[in-house]
N, C-alpha and C. Protein backbone atom coordinates (compact mmCIF):
# COMPACT_ATOMS: atom_id res chain seq x y z
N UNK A 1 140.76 56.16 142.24
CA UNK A 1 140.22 55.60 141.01
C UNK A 1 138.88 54.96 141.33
N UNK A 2 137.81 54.95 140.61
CA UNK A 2 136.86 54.35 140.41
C UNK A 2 136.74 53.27 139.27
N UNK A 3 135.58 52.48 139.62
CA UNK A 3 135.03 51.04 138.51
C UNK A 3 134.84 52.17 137.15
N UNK A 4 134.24 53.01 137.08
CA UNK A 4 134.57 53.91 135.50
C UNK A 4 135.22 54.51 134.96
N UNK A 5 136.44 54.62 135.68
CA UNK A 5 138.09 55.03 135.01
C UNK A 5 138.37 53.85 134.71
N UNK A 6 138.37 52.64 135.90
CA UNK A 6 139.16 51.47 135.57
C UNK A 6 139.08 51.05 134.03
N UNK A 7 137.51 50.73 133.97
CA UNK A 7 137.19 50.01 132.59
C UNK A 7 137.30 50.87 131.54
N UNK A 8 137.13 51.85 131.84
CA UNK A 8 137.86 52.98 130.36
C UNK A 8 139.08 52.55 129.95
N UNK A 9 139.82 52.26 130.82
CA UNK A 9 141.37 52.20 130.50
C UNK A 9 141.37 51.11 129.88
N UNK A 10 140.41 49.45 130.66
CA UNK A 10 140.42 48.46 129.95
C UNK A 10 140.31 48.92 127.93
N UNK A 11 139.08 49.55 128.31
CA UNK A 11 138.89 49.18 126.90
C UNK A 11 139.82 50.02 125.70
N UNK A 12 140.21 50.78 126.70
CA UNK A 12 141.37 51.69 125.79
C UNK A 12 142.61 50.85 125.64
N UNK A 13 142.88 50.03 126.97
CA UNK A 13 144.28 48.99 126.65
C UNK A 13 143.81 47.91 125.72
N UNK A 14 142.49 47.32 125.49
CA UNK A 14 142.13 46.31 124.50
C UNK A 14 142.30 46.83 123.27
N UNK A 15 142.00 47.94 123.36
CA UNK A 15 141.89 48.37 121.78
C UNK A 15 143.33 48.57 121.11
N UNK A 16 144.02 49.43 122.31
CA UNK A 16 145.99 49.38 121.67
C UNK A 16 146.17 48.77 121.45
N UNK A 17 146.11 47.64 122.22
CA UNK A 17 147.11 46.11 121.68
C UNK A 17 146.14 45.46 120.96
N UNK A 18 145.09 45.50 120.52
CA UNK A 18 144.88 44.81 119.14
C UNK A 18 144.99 45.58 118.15
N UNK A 19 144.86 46.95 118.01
CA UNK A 19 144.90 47.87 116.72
C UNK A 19 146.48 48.51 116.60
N UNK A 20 147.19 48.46 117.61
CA UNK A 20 148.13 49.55 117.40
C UNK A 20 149.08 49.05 116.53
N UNK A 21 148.97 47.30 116.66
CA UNK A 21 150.26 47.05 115.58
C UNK A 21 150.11 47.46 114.60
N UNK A 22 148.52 47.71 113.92
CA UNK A 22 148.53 47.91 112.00
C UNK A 22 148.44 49.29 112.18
N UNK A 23 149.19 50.24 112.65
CA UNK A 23 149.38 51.74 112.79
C UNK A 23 148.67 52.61 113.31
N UNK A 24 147.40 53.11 112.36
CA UNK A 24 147.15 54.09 112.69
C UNK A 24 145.93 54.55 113.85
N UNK A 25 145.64 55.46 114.01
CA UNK A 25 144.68 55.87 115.12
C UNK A 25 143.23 55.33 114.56
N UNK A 26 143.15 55.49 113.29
CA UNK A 26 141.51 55.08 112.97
C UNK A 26 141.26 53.19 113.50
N UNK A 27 142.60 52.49 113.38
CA UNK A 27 142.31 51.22 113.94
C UNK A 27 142.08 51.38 115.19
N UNK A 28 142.35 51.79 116.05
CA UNK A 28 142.44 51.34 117.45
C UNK A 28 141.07 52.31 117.82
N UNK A 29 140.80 53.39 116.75
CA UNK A 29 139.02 53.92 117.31
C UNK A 29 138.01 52.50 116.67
N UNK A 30 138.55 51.91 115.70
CA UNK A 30 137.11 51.35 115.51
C UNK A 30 137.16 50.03 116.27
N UNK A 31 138.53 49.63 116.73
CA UNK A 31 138.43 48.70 117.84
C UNK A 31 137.46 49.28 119.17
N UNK A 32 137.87 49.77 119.67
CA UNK A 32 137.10 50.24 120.74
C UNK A 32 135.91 50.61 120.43
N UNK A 33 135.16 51.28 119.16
CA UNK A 33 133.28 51.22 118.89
C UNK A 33 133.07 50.27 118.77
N UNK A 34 133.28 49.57 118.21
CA UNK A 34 132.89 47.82 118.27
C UNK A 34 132.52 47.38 119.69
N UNK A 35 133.60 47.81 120.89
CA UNK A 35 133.44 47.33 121.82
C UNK A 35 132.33 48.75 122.30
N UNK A 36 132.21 49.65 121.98
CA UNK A 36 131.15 50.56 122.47
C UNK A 36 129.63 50.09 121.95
N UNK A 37 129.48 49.37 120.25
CA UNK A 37 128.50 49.10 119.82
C UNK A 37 128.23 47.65 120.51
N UNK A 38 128.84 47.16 120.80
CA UNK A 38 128.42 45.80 121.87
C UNK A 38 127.44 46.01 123.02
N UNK A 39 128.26 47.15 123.52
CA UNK A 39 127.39 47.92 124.78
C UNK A 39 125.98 47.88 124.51
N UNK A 40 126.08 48.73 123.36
CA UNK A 40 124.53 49.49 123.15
C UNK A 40 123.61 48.26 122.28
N UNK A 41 124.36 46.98 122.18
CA UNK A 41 123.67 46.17 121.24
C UNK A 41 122.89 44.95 122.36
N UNK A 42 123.37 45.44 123.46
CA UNK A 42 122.98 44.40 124.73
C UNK A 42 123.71 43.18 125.02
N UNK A 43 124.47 43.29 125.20
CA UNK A 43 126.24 42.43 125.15
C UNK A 43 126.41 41.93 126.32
N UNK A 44 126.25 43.47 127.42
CA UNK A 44 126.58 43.56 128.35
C UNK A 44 126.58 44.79 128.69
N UNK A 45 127.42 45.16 130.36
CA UNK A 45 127.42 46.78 130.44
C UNK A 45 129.04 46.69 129.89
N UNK A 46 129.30 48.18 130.07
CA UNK A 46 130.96 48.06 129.84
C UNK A 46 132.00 47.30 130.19
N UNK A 47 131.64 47.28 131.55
CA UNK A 47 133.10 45.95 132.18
C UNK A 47 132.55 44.66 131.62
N UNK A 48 131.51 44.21 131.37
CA UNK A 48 131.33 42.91 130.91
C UNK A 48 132.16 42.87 129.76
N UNK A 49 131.97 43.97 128.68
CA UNK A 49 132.50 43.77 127.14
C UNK A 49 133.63 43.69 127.54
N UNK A 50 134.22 44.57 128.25
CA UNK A 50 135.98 44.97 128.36
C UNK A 50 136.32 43.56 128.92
N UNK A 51 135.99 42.88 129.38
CA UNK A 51 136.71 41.83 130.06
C UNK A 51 136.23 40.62 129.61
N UNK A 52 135.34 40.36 128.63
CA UNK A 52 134.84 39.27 127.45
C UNK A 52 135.64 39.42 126.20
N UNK A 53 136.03 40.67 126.21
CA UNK A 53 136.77 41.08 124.75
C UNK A 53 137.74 40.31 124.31
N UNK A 54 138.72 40.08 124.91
CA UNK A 54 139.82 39.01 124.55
C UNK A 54 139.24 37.74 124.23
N UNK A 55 138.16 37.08 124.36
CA UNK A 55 137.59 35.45 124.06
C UNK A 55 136.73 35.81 123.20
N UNK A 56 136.36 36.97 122.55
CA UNK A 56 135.80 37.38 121.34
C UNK A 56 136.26 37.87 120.09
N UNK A 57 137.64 38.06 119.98
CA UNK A 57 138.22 38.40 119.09
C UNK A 57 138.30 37.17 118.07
N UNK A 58 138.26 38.06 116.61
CA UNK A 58 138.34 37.16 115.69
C UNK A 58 139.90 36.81 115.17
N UNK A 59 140.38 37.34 115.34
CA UNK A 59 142.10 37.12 115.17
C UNK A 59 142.93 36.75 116.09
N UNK A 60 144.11 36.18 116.75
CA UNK A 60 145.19 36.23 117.76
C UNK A 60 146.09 36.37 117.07
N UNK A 61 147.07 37.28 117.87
CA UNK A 61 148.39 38.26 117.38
C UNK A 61 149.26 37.69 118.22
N UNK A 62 150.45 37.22 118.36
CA UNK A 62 151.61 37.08 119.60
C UNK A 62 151.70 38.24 120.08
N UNK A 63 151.41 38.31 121.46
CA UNK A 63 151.97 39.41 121.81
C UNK A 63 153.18 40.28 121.78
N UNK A 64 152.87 41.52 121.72
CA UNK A 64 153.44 42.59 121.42
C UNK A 64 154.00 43.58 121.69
N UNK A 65 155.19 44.36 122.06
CA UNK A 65 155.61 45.72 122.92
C UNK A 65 155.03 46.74 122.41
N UNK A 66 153.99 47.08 123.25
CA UNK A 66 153.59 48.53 122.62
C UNK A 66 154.30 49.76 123.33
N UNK A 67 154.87 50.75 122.51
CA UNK A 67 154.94 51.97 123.33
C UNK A 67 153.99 52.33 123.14
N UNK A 68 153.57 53.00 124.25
CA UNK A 68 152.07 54.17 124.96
C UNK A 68 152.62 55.23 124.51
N UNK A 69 153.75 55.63 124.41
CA UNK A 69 154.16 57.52 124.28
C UNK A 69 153.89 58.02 122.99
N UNK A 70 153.72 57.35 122.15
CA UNK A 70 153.91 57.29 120.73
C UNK A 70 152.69 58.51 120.22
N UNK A 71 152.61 58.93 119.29
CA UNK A 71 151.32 60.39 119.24
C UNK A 71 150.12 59.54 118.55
N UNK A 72 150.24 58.63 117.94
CA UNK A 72 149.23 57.91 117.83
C UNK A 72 148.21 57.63 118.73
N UNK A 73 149.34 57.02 119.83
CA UNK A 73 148.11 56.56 121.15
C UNK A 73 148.06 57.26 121.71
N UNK A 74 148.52 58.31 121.68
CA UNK A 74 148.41 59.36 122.55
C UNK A 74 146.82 60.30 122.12
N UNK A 75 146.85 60.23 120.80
CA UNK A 75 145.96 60.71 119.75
C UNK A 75 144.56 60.13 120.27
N UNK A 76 144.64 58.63 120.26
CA UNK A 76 143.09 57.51 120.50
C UNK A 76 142.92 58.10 121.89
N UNK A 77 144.02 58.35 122.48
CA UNK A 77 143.59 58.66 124.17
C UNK A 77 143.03 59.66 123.99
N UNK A 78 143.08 60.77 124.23
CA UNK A 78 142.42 61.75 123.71
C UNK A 78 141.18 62.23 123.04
N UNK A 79 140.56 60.91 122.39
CA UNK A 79 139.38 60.52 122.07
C UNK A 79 138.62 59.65 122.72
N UNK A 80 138.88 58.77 123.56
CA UNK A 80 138.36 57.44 124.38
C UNK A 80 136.93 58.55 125.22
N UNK A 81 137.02 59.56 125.96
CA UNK A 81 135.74 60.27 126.05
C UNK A 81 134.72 60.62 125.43
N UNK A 82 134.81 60.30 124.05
CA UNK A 82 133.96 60.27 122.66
C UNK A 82 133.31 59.26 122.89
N UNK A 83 134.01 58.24 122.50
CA UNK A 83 134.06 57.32 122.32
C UNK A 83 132.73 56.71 123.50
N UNK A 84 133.09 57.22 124.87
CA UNK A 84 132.22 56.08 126.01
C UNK A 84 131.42 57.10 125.86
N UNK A 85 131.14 58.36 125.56
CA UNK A 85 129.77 58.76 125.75
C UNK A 85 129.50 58.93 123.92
N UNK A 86 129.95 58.28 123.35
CA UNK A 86 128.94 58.11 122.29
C UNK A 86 128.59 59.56 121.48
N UNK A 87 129.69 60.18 121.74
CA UNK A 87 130.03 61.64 120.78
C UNK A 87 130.92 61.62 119.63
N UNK A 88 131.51 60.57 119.99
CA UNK A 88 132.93 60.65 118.86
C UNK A 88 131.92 59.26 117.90
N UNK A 89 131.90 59.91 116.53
CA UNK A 89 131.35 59.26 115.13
C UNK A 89 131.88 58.15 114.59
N UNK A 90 131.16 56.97 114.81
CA UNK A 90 131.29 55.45 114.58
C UNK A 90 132.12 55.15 113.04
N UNK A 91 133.11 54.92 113.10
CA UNK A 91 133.68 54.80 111.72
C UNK A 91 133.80 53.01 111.30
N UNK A 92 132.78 52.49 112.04
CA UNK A 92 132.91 51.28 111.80
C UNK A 92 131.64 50.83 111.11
N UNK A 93 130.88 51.51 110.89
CA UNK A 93 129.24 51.78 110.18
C UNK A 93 128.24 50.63 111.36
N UNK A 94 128.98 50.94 112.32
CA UNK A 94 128.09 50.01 113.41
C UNK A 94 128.10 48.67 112.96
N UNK A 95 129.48 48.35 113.25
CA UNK A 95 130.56 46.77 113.50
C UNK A 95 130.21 46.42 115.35
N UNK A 96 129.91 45.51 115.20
CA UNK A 96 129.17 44.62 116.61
C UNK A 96 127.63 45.31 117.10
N UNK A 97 126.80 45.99 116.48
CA UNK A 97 125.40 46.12 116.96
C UNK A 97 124.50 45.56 116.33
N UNK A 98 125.36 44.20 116.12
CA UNK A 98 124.17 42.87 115.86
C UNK A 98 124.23 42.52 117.37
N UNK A 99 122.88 42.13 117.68
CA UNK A 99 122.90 40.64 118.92
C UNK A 99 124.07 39.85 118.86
N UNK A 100 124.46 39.29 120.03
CA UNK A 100 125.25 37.77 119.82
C UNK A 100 124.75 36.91 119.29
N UNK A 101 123.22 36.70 119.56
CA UNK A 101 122.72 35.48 118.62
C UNK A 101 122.78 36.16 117.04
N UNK A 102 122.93 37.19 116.44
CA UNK A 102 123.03 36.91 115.30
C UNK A 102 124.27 37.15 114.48
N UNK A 103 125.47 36.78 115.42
CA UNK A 103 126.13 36.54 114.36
C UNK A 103 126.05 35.34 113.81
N UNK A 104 126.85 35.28 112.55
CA UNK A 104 126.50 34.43 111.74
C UNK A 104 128.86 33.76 111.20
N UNK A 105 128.40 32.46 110.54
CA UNK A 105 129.87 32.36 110.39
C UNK A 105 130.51 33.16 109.54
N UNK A 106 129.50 33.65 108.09
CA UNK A 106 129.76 34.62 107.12
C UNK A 106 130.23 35.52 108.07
N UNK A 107 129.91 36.20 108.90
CA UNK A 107 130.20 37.55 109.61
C UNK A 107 131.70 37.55 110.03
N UNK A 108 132.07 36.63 110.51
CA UNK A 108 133.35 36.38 111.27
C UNK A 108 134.13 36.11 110.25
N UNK A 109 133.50 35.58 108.92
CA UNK A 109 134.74 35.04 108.34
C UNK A 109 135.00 36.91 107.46
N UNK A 110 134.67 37.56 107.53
CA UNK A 110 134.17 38.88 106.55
C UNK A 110 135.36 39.25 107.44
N UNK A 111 135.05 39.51 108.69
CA UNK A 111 136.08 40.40 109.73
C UNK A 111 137.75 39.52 109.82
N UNK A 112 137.58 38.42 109.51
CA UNK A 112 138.87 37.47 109.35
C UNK A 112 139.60 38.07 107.61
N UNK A 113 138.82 38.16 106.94
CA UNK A 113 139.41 38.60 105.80
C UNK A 113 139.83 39.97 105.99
N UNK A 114 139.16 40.69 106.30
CA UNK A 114 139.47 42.36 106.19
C UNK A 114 140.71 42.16 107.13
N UNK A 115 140.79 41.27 108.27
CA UNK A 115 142.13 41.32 108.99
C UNK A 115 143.56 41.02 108.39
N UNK A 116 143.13 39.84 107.52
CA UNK A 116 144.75 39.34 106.87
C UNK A 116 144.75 39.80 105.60
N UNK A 117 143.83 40.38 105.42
CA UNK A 117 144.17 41.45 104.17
C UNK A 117 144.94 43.31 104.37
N UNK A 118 145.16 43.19 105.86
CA UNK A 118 145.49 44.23 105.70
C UNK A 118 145.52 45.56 105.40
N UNK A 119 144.37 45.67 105.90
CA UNK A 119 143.75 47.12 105.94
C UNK A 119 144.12 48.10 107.33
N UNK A 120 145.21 48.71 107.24
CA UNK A 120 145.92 48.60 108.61
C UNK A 120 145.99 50.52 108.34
N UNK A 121 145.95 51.21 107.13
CA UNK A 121 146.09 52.73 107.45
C UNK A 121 144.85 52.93 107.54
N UNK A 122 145.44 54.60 108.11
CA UNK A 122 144.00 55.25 108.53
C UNK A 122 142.37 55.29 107.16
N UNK A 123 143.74 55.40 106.48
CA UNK A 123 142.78 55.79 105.31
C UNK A 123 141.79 54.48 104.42
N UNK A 124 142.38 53.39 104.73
CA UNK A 124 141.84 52.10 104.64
C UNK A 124 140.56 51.76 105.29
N UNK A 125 140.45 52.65 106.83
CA UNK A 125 139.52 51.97 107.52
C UNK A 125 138.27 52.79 107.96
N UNK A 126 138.42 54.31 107.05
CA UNK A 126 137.78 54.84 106.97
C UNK A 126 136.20 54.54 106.51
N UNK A 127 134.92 54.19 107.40
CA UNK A 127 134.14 53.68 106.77
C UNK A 127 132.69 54.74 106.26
N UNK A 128 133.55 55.91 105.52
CA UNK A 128 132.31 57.25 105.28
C UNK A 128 131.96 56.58 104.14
């Protein structure tokens, strides 16, 4: 294994366990662009985001049993190569490629609402 499998996986395990509870595969892709648009927004390199990610989240969940076998995640896996090279199509309309200095509290509180409101199917988070 190498430092660029490792952090793939990070950001593929950050993204399961924050998206996988509200179902579908489109959550757990736009978790992980977020953490891809961080990249490209000057955040950091990849392992920085992947391992800042947890003290940046706008929500906390109790942790959770995820099954991995499930075709869902099996599905996001399968895409996570998109995803780090920036082939697979941002369905988050470019969610985190603001600066850090500009977020704002409006911003967080926007992403706090869309969270406990429950926008958890695929078809919810579709952002065409």
């Amino acid at each position: 294994m190498n430092l660029e499998t490792y952090t793939r996986g990070q950001v593929a395990r950050f993204a399961i366990e924050e998206a996988a509870r509200h179902g579908g595969v489109n959550n757990m892709l736009a978790v992980a662009m977020v953490l891809r648009n961080r990249v490209m927004a000057g955040w950091g390199d990849w392992l920085d985001v992947a391992m800042t990610a947890p003290a940046k989240r706008a929500s906390f969940y109790p942790p959770a049993i995820v099954d991995y076998r499930t075709g869902n995640i099996r599905s996001f896996l399968s895409r996570m190569d998109g995803i780090w090279t920036g082939t697979e199509e941002d369905l988050t309309g470019g969610a985190g490629l603001r600066t850090r200095s500009s977020l704002s509290l409006t911003s967080i509180r926007a992403w706090r609402m869309w969270d406990r409101y429950g926008f958890s199917s695929d078809s919810h988070m579709s952002c065409t």
